[in-house]
N, C-alpha and C. Protein backbone atom coordinates (compact mmCIF):
# COMPACT_ATOMS: atom_id res chain seq x y z
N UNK A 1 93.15 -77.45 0.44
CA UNK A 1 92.96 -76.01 0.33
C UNK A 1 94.06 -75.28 1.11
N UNK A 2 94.52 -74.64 0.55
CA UNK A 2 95.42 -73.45 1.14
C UNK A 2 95.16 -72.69 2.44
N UNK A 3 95.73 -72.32 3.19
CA UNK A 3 95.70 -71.39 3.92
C UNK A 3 96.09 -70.33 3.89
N UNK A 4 96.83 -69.61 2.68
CA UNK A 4 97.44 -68.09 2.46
C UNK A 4 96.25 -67.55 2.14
N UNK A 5 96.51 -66.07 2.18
CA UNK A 5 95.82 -65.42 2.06
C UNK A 5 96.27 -64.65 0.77
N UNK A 6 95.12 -64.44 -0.48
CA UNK A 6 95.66 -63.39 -1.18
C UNK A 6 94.61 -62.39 -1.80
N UNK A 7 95.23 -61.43 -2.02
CA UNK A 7 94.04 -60.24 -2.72
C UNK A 7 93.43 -60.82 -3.71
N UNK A 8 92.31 -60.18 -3.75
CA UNK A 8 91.04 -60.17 -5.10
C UNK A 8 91.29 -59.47 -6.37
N UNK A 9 91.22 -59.90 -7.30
CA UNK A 9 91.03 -58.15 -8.25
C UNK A 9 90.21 -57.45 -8.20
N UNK A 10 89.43 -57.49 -7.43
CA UNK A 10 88.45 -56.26 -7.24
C UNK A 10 89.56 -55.24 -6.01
N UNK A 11 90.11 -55.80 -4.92
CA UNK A 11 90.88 -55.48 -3.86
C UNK A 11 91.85 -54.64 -4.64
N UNK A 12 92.57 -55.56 -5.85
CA UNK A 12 93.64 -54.96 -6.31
C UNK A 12 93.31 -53.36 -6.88
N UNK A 13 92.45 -53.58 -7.65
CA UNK A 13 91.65 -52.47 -8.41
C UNK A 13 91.70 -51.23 -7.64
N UNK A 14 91.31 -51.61 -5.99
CA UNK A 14 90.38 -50.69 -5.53
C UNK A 14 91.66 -49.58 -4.96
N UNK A 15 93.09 -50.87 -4.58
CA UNK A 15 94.40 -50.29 -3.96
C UNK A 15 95.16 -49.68 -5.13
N UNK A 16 95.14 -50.20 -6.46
CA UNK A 16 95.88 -49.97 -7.34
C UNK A 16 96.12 -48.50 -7.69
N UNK A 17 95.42 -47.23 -7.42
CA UNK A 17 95.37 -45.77 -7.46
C UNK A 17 96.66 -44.96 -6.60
N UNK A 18 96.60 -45.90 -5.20
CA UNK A 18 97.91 -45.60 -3.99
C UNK A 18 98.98 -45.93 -4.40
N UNK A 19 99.00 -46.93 -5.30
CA UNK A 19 100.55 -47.16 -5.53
C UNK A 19 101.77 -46.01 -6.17
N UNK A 20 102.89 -46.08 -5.50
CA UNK A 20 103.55 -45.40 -5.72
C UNK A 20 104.28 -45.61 -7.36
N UNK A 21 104.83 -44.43 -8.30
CA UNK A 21 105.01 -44.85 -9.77
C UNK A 21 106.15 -45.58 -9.84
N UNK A 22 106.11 -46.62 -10.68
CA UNK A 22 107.33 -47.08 -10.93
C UNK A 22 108.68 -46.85 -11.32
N UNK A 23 109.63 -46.15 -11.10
CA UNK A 23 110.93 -45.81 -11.71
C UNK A 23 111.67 -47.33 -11.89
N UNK A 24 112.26 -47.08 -13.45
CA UNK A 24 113.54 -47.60 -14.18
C UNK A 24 112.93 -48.89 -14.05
N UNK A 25 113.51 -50.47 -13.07
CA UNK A 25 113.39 -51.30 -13.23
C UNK A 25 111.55 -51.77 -12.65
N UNK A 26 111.23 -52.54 -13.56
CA UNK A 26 109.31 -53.06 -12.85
C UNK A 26 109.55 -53.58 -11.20
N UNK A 27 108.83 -52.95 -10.73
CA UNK A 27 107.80 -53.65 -9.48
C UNK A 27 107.85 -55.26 -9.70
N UNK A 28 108.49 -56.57 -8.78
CA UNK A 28 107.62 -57.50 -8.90
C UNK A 28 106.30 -57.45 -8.30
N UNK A 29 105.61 -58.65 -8.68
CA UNK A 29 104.13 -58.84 -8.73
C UNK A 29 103.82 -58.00 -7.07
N UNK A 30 102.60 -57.30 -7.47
CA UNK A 30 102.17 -56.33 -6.34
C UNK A 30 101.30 -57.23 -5.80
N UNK A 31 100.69 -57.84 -6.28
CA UNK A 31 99.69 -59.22 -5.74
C UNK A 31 100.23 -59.83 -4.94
N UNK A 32 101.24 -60.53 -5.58
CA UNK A 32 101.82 -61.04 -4.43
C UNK A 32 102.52 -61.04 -3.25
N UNK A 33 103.35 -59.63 -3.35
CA UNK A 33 103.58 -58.78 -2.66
C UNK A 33 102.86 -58.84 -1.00
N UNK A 34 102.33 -57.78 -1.98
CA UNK A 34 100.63 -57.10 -0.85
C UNK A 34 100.22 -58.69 0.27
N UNK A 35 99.63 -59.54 -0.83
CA UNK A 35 99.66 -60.54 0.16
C UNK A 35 100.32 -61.25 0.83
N UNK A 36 101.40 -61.03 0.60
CA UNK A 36 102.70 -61.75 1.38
C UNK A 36 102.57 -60.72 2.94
N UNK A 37 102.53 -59.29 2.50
CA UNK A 37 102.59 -58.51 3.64
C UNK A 37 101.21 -58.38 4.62
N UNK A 38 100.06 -58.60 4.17
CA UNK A 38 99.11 -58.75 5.32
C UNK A 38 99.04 -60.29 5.72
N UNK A 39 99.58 -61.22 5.09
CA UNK A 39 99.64 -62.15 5.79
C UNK A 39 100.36 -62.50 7.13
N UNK A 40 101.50 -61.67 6.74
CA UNK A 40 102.55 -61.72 7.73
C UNK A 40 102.11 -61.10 8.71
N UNK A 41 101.48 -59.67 8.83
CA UNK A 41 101.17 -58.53 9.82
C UNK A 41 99.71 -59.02 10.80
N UNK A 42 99.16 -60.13 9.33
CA UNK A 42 97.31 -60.52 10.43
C UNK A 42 97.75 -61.85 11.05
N UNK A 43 98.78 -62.66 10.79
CA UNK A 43 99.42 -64.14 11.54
C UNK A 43 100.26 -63.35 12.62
N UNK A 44 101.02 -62.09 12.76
CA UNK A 44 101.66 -61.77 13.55
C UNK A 44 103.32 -62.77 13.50
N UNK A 45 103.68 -62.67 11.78
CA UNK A 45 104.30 -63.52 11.59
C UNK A 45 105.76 -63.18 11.78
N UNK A 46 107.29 -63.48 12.07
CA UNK A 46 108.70 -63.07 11.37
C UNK A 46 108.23 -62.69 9.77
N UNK A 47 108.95 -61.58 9.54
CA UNK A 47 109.13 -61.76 7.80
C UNK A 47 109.78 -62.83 7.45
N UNK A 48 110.64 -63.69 8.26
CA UNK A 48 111.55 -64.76 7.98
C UNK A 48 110.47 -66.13 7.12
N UNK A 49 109.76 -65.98 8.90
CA UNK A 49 108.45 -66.76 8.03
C UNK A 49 107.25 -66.78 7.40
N UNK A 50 107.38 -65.91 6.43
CA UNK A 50 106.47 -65.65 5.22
C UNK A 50 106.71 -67.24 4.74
N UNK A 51 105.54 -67.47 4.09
CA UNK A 51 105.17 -68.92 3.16
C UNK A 51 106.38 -68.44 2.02
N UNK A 52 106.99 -69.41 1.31
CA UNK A 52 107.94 -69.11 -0.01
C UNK A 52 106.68 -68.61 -0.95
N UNK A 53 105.78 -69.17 -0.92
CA UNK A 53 104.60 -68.58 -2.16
C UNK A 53 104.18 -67.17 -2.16
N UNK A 54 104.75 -66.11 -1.69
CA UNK A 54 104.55 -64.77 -1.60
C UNK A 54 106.35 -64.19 -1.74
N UNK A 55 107.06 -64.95 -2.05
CA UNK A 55 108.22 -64.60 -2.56
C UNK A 55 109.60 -64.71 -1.47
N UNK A 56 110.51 -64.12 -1.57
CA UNK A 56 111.23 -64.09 -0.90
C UNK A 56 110.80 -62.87 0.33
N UNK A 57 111.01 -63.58 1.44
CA UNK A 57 111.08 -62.24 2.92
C UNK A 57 111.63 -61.17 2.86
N UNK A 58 112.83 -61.27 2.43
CA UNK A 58 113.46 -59.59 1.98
C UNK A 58 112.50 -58.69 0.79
N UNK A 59 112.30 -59.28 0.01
CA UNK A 59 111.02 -58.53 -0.92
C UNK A 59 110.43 -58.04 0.12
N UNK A 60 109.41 -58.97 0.55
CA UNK A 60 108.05 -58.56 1.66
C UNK A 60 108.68 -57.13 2.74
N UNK A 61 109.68 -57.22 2.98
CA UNK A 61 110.08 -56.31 3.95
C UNK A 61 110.38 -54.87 3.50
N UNK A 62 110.96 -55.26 2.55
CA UNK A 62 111.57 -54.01 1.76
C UNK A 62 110.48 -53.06 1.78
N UNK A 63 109.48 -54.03 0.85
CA UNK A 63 108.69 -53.08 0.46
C UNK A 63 107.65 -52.63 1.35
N UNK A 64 107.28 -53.52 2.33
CA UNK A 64 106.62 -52.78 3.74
C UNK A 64 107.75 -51.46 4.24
N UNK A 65 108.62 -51.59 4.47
CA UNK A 65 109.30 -50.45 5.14
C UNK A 65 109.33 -49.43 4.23
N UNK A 66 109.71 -49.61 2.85
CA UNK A 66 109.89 -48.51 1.96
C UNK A 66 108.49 -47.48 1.25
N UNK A 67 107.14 -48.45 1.33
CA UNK A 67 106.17 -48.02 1.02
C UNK A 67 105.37 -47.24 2.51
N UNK A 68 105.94 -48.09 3.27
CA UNK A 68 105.55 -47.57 4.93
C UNK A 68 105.82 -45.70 5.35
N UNK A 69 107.81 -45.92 4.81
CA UNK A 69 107.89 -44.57 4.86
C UNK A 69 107.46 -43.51 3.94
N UNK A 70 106.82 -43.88 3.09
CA UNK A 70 106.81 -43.06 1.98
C UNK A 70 105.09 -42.80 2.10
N UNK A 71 104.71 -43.27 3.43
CA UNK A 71 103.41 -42.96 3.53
C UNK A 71 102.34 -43.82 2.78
N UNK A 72 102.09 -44.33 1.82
CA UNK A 72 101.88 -45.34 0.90
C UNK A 72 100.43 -46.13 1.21
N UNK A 73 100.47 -47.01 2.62
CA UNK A 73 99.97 -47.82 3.76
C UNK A 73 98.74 -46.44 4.08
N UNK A 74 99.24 -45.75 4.81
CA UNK A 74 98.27 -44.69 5.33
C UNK A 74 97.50 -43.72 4.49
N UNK A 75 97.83 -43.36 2.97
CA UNK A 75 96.94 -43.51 1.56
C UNK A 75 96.19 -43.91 1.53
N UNK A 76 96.17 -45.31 1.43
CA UNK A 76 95.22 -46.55 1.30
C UNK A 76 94.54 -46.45 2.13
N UNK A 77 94.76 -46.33 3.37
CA UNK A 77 93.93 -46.70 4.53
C UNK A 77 92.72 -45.31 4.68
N UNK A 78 93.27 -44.46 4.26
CA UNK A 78 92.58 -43.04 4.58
C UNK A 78 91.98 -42.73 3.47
N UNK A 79 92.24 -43.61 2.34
CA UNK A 79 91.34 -42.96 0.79
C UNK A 79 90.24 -44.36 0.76
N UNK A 80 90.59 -45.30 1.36
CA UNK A 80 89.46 -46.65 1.65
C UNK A 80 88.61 -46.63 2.81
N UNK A 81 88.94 -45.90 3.60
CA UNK A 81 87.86 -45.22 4.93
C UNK A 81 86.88 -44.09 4.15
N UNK A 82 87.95 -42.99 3.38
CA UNK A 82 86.64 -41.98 3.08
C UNK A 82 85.73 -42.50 2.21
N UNK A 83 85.92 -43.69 1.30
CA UNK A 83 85.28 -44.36 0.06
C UNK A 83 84.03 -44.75 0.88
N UNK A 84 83.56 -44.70 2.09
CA UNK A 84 82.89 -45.34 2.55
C UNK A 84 82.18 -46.38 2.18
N UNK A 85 83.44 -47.83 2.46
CA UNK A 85 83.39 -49.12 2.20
C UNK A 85 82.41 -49.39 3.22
N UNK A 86 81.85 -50.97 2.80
CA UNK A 86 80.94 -51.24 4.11
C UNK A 86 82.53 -52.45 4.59
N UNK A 87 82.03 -51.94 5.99
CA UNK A 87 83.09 -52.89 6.55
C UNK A 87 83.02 -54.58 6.81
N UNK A 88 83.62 -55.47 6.65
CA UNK A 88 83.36 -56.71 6.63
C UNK A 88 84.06 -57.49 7.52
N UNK A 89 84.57 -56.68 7.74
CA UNK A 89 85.35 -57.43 9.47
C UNK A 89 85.89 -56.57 10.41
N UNK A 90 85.66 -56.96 11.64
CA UNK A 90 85.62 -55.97 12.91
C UNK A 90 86.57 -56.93 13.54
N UNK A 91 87.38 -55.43 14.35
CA UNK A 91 88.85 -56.36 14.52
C UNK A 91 88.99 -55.50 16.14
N UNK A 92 89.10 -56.31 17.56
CA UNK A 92 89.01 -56.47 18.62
C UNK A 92 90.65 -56.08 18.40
N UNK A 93 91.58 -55.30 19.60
CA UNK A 93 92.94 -55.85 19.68
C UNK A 93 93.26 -55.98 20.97
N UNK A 94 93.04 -58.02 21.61
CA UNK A 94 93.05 -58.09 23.41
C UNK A 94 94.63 -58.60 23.29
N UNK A 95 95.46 -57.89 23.05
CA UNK A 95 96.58 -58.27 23.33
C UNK A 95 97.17 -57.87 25.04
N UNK A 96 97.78 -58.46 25.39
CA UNK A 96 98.22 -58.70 26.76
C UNK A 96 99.52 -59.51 27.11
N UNK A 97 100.36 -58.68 27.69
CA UNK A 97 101.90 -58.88 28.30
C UNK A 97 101.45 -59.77 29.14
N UNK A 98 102.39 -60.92 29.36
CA UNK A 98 102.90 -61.59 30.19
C UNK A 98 104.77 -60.98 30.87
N UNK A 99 104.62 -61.11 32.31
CA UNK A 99 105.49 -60.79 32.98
C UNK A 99 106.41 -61.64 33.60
N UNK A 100 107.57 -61.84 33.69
CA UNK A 100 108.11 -63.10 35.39
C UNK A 100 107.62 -62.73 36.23
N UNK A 101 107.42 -63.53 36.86
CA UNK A 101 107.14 -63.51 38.50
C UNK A 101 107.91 -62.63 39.12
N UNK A 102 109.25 -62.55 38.94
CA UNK A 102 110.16 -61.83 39.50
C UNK A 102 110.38 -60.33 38.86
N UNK A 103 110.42 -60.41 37.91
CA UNK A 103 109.85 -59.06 37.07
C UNK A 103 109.61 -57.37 37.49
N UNK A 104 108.42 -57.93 38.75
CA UNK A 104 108.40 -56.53 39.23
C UNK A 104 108.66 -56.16 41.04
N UNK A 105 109.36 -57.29 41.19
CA UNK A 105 110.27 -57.00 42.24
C UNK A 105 110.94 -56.08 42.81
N UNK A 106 110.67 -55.43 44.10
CA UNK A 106 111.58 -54.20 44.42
C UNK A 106 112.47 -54.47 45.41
N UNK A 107 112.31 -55.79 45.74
CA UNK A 107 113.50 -56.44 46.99
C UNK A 107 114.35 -55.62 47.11
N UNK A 108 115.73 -55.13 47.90
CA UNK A 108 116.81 -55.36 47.72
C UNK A 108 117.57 -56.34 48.18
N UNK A 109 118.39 -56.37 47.11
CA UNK A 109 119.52 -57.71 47.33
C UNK A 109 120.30 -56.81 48.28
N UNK A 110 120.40 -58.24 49.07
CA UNK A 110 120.99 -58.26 50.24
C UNK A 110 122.51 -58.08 49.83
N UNK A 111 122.65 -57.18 51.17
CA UNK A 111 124.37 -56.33 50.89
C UNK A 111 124.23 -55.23 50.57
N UNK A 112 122.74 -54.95 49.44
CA UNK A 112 123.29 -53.97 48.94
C UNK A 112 122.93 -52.67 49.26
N UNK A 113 123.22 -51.49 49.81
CA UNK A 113 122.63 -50.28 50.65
C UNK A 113 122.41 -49.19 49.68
N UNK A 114 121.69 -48.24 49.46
CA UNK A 114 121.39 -47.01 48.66
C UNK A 114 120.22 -46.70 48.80
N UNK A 115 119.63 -46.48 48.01
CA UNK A 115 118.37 -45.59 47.81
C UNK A 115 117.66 -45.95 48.53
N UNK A 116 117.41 -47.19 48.71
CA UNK A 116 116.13 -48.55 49.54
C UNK A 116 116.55 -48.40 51.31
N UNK A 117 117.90 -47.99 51.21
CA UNK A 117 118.46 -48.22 52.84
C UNK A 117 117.70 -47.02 53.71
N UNK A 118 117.58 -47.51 54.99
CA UNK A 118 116.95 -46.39 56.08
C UNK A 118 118.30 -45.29 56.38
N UNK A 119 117.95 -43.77 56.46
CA UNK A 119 118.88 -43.09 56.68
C UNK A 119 118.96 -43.05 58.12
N UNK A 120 120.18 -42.88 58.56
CA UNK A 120 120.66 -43.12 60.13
C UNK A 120 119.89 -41.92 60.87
N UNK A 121 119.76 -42.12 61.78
CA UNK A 121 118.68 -40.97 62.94
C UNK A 121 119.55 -39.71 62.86
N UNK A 122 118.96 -38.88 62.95
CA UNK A 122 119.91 -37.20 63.33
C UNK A 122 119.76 -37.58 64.91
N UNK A 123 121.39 -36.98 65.44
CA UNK A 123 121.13 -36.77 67.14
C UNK A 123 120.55 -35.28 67.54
């Protein structure tokens, strides 16, 4: 069994209204597309490493950035919130920086005098 992830046709159906119209040459497959791009964004993946089975990475990117700016993404998201879907997965985000050790250091290196240095006494 696979591990990619891909849309439903019911999913497709429901996104298919947001899509932006096609000019001159066809859209490749939006299916595959689409799933190439939440796969990448819910693995927290490189576009580099998209699976080959969702197409080439430059596809996947393109069309995230180009549908991104064109507002496209936030359509969907705001016409599938008011649809009042029942929700089917609840999504926590515990992300957390790691730092060096040295990182947040205010030492000064030795030698070096300015801001950190004591100003000399007034007589």
């Amino acid at each position: 069994m696979s591990d990619l992830y891909w849309l439903t046709d019911e999913q497709m159906a429901r996104l298919r209204p947001y899509f932006p119209k096609s000019h001159g040459k066809p859209r490749v497959d939006d299916r595959r597309v689409l799933s190439g791009i939440v796969f990448v964004n819910r693995n927290g993946l490189r576009w580099r490493d998209a699976p080959s089975d969702y197409g080439p990475h430059k596809t996947l990117y393109n069309r995230w950035k180009r549908w991104g700016e064109m507002g496209v993404f936030l359509r969907m998201m705001e016409g599938l919130a008011a649809a009042d879907a029942d929700p089917k997965t609840v999504m926590i985000d515990a992300t957390y920086l790691k730092a060096h050790r040295t990182a947040s250091s205010l030492r000064v290196k030795k030698g070096i005098l300015g801001a950190w240095s004591v100003a000399p006494k007034a007589v």
